[in-house]
PDB file of N, CA and C in Angstrom:
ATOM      1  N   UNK A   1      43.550 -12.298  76.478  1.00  0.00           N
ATOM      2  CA  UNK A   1      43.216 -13.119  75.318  1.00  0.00           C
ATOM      3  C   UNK A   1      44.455 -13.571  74.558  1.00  0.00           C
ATOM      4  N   UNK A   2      45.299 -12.582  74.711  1.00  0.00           N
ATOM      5  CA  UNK A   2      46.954 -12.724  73.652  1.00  0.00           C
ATOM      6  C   UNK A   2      47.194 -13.721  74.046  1.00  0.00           C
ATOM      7  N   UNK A   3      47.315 -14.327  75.567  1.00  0.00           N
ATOM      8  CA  UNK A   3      47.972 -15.228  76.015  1.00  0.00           C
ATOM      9  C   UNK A   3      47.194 -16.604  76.022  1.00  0.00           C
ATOM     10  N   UNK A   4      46.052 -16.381  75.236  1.00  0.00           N
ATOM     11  CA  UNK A   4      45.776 -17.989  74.606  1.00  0.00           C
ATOM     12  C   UNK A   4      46.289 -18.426  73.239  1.00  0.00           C
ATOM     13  N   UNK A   5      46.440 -17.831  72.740  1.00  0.00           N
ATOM     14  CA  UNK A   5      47.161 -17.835  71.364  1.00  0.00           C
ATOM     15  C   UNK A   5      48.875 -18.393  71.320  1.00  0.00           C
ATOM     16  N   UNK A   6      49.433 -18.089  73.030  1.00  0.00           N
ATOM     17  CA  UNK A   6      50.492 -18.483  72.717  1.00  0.00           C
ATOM     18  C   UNK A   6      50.475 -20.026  73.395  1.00  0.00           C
ATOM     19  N   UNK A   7      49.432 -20.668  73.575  1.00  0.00           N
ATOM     20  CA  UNK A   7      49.077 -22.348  73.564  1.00  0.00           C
ATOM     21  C   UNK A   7      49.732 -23.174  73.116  1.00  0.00           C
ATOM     22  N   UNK A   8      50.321 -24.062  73.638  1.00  0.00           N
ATOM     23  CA  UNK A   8      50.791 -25.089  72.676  1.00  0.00           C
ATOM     24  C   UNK A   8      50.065 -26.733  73.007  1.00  0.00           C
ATOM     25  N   UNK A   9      48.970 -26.247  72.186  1.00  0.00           N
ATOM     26  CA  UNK A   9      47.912 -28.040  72.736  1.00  0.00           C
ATOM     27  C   UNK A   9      48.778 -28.986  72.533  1.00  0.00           C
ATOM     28  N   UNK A  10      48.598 -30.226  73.485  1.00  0.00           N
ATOM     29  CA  UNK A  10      49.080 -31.249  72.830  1.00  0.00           C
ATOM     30  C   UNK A  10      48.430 -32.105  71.841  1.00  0.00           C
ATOM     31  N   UNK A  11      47.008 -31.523  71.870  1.00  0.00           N
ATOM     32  CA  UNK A  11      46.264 -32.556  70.760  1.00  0.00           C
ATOM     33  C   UNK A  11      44.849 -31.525  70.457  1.00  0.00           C
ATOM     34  N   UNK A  12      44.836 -31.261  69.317  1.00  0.00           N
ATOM     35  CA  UNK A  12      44.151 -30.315  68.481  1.00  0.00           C
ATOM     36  C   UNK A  12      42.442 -31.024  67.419  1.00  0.00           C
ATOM     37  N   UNK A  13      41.738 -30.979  68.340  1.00  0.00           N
ATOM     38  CA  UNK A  13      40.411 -31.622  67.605  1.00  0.00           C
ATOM     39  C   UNK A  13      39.320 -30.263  66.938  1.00  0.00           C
ATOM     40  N   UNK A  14      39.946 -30.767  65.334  1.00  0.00           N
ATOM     41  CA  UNK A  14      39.213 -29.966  64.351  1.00  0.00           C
ATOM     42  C   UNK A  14      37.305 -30.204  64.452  1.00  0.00           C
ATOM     43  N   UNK A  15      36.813 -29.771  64.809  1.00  0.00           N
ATOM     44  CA  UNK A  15      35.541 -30.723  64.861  1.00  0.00           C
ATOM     45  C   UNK A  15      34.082 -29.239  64.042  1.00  0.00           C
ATOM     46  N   UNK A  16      35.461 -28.518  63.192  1.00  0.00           N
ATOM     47  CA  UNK A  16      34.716 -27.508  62.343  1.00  0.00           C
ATOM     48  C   UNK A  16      33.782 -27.759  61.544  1.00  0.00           C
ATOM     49  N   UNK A  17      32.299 -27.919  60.907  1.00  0.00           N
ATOM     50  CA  UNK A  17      31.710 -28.137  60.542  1.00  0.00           C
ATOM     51  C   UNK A  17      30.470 -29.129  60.969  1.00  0.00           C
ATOM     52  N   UNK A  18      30.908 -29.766  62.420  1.00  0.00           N
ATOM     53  CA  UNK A  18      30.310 -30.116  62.670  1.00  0.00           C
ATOM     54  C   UNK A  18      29.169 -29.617  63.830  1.00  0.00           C
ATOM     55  N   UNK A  19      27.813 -30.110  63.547  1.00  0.00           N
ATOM     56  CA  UNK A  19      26.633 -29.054  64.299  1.00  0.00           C
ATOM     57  C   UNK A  19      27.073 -29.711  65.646  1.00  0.00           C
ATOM     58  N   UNK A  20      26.555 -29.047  67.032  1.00  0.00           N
ATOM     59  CA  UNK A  20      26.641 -29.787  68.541  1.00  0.00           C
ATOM     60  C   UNK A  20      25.137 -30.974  68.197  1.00  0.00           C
ATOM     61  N   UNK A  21      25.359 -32.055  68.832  1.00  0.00           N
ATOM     62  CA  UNK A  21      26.978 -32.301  70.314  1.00  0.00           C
ATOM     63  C   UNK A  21      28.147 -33.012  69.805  1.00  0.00           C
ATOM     64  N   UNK A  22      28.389 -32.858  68.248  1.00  0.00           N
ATOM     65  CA  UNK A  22      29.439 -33.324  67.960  1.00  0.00           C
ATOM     66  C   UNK A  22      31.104 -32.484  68.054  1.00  0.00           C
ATOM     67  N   UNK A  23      30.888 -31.409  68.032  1.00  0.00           N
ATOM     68  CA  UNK A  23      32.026 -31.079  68.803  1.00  0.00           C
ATOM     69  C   UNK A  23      32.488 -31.503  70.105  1.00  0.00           C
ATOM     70  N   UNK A  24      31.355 -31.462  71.332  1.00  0.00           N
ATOM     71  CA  UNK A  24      31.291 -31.941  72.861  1.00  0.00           C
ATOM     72  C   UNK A  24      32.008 -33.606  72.716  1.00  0.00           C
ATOM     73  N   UNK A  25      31.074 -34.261  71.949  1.00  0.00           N
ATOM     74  CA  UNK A  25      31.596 -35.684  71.961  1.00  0.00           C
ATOM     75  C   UNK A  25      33.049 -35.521  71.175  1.00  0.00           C
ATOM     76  N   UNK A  26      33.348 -35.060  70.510  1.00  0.00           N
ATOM     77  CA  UNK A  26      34.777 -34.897  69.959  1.00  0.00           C
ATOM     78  C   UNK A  26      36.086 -34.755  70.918  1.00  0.00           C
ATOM     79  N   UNK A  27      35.357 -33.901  71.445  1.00  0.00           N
ATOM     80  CA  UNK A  27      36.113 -33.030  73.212  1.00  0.00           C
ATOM     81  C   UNK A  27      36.849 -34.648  74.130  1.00  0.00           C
ATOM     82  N   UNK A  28      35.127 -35.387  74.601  1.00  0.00           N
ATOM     83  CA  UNK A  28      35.318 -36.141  75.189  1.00  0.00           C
ATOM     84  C   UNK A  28      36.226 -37.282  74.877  1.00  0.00           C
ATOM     85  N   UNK A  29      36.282 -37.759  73.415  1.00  0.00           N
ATOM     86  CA  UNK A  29      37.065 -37.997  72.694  1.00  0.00           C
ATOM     87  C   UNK A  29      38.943 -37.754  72.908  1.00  0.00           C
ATOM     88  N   UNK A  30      38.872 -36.657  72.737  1.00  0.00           N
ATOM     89  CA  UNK A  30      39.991 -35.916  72.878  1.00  0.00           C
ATOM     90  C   UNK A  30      40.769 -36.011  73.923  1.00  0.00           C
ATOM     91  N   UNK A  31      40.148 -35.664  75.135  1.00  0.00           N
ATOM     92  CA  UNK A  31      40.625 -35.672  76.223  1.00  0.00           C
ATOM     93  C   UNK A  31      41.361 -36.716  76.942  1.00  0.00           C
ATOM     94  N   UNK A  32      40.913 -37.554  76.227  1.00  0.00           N
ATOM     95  CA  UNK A  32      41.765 -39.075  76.876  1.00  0.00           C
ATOM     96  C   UNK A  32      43.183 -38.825  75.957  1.00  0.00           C
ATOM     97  N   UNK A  33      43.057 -38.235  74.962  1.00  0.00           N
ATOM     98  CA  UNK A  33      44.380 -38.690  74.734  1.00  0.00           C
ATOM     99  C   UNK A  33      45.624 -37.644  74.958  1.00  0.00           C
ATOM    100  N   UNK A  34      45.072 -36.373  76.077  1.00  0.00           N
ATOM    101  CA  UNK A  34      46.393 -35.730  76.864  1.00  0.00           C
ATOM    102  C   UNK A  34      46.490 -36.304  77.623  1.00  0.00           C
ATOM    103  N   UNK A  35      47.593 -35.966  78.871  1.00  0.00           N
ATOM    104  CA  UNK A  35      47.994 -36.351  79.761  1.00  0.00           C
ATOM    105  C   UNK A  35      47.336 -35.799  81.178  1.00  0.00           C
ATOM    106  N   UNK A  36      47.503 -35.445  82.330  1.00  0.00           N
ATOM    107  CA  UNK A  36      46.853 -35.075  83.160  1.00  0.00           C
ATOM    108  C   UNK A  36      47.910 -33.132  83.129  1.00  0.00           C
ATOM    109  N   UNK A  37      46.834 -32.366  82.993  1.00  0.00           N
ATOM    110  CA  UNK A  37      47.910 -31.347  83.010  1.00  0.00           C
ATOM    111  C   UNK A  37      48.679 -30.988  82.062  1.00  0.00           C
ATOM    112  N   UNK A  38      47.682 -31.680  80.834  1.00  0.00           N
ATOM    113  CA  UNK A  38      48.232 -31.328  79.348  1.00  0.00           C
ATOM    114  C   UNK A  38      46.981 -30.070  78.958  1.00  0.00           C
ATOM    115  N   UNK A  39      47.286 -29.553  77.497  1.00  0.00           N
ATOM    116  CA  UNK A  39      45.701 -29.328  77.049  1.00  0.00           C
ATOM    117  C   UNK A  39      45.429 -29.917  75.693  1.00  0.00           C
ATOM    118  N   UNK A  40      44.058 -29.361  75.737  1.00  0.00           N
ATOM    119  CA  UNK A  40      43.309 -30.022  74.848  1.00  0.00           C
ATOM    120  C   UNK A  40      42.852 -28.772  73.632  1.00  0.00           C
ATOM    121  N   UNK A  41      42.691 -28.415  72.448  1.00  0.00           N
ATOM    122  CA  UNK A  41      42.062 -27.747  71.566  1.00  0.00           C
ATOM    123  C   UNK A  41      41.089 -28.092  71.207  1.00  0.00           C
ATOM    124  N   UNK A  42      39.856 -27.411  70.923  1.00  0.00           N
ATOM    125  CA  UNK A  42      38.734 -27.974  70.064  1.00  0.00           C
ATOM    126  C   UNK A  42      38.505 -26.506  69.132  1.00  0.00           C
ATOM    127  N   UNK A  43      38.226 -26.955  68.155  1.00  0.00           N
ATOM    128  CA  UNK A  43      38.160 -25.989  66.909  1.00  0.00           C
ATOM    129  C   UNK A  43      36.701 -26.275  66.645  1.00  0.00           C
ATOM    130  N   UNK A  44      35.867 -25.333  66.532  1.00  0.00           N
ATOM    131  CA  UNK A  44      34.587 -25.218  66.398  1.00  0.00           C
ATOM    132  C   UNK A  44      33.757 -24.277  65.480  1.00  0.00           C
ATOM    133  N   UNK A  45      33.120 -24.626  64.681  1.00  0.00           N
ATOM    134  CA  UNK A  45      32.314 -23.656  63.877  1.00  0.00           C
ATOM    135  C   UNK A  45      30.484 -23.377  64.461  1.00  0.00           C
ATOM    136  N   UNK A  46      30.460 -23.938  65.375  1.00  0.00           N
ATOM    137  CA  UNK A  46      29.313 -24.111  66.159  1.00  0.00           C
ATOM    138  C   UNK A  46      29.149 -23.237  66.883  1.00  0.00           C
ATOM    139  N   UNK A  47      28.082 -22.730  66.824  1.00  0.00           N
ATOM    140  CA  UNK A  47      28.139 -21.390  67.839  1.00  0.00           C
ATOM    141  C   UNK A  47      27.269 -21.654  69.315  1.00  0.00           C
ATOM    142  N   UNK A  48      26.287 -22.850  69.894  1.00  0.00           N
ATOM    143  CA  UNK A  48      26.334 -23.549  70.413  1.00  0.00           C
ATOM    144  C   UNK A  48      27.492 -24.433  71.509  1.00  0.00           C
ATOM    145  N   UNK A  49      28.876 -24.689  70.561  1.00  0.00           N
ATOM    146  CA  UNK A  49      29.748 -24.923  71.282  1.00  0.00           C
ATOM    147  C   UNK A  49      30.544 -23.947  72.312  1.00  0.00           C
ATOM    148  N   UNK A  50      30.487 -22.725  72.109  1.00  0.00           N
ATOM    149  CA  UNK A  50      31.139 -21.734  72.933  1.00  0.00           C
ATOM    150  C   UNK A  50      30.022 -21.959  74.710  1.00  0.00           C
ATOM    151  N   UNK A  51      29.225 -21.832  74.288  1.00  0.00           N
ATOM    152  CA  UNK A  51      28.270 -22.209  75.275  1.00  0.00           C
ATOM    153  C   UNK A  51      28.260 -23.571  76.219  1.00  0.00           C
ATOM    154  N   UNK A  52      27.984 -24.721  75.624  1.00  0.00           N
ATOM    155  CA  UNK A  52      28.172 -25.912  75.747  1.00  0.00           C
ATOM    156  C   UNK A  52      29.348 -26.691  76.282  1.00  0.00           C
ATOM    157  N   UNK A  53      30.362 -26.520  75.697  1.00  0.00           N
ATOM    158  CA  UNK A  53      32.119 -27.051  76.073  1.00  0.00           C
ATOM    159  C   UNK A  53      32.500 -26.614  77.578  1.00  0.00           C
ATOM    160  N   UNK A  54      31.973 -25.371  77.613  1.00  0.00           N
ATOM    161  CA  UNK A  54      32.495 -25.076  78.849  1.00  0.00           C
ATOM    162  C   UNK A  54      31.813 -25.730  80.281  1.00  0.00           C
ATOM    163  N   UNK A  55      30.645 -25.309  80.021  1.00  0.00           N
ATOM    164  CA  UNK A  55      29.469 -26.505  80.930  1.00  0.00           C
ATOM    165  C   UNK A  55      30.474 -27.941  81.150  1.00  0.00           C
ATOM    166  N   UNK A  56      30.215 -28.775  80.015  1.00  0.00           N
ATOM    167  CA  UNK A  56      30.881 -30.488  80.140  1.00  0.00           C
ATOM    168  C   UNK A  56      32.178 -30.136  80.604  1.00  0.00           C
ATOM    169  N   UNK A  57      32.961 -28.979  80.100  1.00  0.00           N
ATOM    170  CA  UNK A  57      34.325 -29.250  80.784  1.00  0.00           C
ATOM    171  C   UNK A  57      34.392 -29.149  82.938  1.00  0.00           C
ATOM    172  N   UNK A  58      33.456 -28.139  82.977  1.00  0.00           N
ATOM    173  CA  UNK A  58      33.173 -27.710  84.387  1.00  0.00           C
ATOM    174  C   UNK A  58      32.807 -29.566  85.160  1.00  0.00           C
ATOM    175  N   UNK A  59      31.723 -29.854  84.321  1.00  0.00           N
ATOM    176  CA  UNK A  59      31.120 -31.078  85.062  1.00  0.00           C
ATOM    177  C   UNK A  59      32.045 -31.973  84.738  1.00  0.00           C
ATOM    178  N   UNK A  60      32.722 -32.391  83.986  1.00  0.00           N
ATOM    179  CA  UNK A  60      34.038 -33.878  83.971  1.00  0.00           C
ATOM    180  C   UNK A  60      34.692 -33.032  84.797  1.00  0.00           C
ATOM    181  N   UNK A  61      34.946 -32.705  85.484  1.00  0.00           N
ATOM    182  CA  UNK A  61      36.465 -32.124  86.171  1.00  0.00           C
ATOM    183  C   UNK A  61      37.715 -31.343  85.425  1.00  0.00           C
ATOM    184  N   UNK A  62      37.433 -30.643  84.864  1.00  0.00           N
ATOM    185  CA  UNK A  62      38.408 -30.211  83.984  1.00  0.00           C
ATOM    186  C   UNK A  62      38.234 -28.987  84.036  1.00  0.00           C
ATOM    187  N   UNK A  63      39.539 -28.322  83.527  1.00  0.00           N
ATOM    188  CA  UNK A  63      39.822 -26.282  83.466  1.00  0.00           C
ATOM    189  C   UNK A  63      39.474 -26.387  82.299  1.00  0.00           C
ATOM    190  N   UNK A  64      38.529 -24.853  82.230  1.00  0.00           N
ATOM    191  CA  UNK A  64      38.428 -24.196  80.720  1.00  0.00           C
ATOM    192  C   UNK A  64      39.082 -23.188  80.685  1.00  0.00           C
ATOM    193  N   UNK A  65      39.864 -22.973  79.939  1.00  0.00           N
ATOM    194  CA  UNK A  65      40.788 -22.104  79.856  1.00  0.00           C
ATOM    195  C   UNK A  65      40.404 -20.732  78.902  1.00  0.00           C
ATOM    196  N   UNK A  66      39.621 -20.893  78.101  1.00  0.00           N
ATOM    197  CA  UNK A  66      39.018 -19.925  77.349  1.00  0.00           C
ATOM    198  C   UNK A  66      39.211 -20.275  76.154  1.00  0.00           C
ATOM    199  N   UNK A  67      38.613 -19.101  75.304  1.00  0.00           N
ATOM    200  CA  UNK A  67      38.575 -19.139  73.872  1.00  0.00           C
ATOM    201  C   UNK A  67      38.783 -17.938  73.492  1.00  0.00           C
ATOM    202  N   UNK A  68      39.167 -18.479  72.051  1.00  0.00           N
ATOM    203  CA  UNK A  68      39.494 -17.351  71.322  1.00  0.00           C
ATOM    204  C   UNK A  68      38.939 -17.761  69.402  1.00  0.00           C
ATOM    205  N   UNK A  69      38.376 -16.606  69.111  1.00  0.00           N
ATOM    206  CA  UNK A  69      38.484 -16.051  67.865  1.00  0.00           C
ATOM    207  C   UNK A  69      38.855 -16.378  66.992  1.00  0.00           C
ATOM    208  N   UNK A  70      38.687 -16.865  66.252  1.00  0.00           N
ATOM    209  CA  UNK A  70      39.634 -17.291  64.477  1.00  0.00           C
ATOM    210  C   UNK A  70      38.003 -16.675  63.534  1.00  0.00           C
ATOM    211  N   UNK A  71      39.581 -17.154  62.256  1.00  0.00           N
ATOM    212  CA  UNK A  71      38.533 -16.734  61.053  1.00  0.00           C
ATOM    213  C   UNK A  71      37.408 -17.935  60.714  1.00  0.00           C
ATOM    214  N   UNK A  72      36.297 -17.319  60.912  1.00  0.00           N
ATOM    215  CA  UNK A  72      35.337 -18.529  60.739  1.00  0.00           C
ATOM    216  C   UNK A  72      35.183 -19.974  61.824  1.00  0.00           C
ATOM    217  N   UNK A  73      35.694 -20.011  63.131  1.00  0.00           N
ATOM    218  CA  UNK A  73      35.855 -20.990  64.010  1.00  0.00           C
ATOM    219  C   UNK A  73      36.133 -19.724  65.345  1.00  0.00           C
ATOM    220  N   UNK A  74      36.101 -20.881  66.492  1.00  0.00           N
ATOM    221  CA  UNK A  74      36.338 -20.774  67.116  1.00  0.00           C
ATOM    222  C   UNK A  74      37.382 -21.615  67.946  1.00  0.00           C
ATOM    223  N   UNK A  75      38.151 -21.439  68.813  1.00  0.00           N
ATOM    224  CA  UNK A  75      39.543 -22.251  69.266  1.00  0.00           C
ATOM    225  C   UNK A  75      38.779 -22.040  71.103  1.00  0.00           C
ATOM    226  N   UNK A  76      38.835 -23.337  71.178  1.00  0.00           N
ATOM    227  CA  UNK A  76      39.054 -23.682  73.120  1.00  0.00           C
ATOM    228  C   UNK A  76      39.542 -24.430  73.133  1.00  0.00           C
ATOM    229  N   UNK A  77      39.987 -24.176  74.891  1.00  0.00           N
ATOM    230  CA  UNK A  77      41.368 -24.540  75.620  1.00  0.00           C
ATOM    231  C   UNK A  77      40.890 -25.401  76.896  1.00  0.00           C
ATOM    232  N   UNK A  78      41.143 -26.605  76.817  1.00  0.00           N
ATOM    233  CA  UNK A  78      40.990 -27.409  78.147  1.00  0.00           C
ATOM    234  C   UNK A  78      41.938 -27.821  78.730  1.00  0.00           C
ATOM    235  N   UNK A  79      42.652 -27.771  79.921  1.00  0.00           N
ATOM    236  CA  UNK A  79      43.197 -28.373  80.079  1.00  0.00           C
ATOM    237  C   UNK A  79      42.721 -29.649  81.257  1.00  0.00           C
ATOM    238  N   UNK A  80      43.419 -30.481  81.626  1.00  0.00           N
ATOM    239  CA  UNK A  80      42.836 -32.086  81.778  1.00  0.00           C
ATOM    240  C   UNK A  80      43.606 -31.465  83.097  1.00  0.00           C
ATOM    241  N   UNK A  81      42.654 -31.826  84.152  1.00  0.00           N
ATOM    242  CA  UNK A  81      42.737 -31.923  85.372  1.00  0.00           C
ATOM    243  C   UNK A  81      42.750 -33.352  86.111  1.00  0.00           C
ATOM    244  N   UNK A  82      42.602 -34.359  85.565  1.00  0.00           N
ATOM    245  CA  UNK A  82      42.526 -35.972  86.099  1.00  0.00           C
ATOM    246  C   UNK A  82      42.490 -36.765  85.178  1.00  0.00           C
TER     247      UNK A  82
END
């Protein structure tokens, strides 16, 4: 787990407060704007999204790298496979 924390996203989508599928669409959002083999952050207060993100990341083609824990959110890790 330590070793998601030492992440350095290239692009960080706060999408805290918002209920699903607006985190997911945030994601999708997001993702265009790493590179191939970059990552991606999504910050989530949705508890739905821990569930969910990983699914859409599996089906677009993409690594989920995991999550981790914060105060009041949650932090996932995509990185862009294509």
């Amino acid at each position: 787990m330590s070793e998601l924390n030492q992440i350095k996203p290239a692009v960080v989508i706060d999408a805290r407060g918002s209920a699903c599928p607006g985190p997911i669409l945030e994601a999708k959002k997001g993702i265009r704007k790493v590179k191939v083999g970059e990552i991606l952050e999504v910050r989530s207060s949705d508890e739905g999204t821990k569930h969910d993100l990983p699914i859409w990341v599996k089906r677009s083609g993409h690594e989920f790298l995991g999550m981790v824990e914060a105060e009041g959110y949650t932090r996932l890790f995509i990185k862009r496979m294509k």
